[in-house]
Protein backbone atom coordinates (compact mmCIF):
# COMPACT_ATOMS: atom_id res chain seq x y z
CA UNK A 1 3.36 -14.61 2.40
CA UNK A 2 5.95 -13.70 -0.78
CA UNK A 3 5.69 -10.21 -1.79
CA UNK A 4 5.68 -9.43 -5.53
CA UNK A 5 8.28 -6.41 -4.49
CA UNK A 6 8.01 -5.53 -7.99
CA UNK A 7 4.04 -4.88 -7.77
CA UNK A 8 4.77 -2.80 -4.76
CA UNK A 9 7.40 -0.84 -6.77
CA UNK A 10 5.40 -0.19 -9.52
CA UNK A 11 2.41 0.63 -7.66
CA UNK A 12 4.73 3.55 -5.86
CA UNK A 13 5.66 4.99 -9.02
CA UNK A 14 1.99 5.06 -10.67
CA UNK A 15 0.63 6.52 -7.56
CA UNK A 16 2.90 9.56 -7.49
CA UNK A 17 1.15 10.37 -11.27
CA UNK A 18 -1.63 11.49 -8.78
CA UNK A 19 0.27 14.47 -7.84
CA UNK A 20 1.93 14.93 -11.53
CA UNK A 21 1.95 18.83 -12.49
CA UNK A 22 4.08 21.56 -14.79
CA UNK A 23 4.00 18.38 -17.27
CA UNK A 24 6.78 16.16 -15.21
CA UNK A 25 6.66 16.84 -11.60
CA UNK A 26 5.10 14.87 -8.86
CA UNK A 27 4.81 15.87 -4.77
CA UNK A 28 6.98 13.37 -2.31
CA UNK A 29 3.29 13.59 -0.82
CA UNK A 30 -0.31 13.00 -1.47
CA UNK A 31 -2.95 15.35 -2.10
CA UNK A 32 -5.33 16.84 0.32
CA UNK A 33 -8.38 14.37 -0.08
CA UNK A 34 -6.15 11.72 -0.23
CA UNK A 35 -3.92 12.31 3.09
CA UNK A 36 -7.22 13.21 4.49
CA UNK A 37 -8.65 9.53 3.51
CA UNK A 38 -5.74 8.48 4.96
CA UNK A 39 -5.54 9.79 8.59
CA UNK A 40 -9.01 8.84 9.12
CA UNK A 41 -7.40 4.99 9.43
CA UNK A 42 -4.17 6.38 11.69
CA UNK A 43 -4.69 7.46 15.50
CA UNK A 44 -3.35 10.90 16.48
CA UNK A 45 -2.43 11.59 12.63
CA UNK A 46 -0.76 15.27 13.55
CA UNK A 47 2.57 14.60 15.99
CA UNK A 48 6.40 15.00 15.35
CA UNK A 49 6.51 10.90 15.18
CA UNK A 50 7.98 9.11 11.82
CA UNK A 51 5.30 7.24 12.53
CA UNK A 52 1.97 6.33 13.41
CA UNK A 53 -0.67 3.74 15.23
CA UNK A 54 -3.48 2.71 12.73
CA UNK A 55 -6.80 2.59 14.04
CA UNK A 56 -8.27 -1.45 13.74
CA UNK A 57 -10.30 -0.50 10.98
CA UNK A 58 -7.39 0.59 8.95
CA UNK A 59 -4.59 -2.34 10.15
CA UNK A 60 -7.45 -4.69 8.87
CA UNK A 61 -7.74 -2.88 5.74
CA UNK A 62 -4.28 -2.51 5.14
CA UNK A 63 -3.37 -6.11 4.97
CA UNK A 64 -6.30 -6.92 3.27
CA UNK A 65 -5.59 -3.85 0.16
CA UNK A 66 -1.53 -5.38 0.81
CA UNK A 67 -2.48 -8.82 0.26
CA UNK A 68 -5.22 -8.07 -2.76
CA UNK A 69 -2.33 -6.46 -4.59
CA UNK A 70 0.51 -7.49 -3.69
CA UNK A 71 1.15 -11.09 -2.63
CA UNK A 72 3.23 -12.96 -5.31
CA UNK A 73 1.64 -15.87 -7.03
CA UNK A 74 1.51 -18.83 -4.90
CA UNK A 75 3.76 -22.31 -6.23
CA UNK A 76 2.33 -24.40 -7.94
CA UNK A 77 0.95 -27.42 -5.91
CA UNK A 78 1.22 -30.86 -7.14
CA UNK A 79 -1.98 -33.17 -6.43
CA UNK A 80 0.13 -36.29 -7.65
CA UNK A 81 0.86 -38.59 -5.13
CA UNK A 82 3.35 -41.43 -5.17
CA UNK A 83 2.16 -44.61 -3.47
């Protein structure tokens, strides 16, 4: 799969204007309902780890959400053929 790194870049950046306050300041986290939406998909959410095991139901939804937004256009397939 190509990632559209761009997309994924962009997609940082507007989601930190969910946290936007005192007119230009964002959190280097997410809100409460959202963090809470989140460790519902990881296992063991709360340890000293820099990271974590998600739960099957959010691995599958991951790569579905990453793929949905994310994968870069695919080439351009030619249906010629040369005999």
């Amino acid at each position: 799969m190509d990632i559209d790194t761009a997309a994924v870049d962009n997609a940082a950046l507007a989601l930190r204007y969910l946290t936007l306050h005192d007119h230009d300041r964002v959190w280097k986290n997410f809100g409460g309902d959202v963090m809470n939406w989140l460790y519902s998909m990881i296992d063991d959410p709360v340890n000293k780890a820099k990271s974590v095991v998600l739960i099957d139901e959010g691995l599958c939804e991951s790569k579905h959400l990453f793929k949905q937004h994310f994968s870069a256009p695919a080439a351009k397939v030619s249906h010629e053929t040369n005999f």
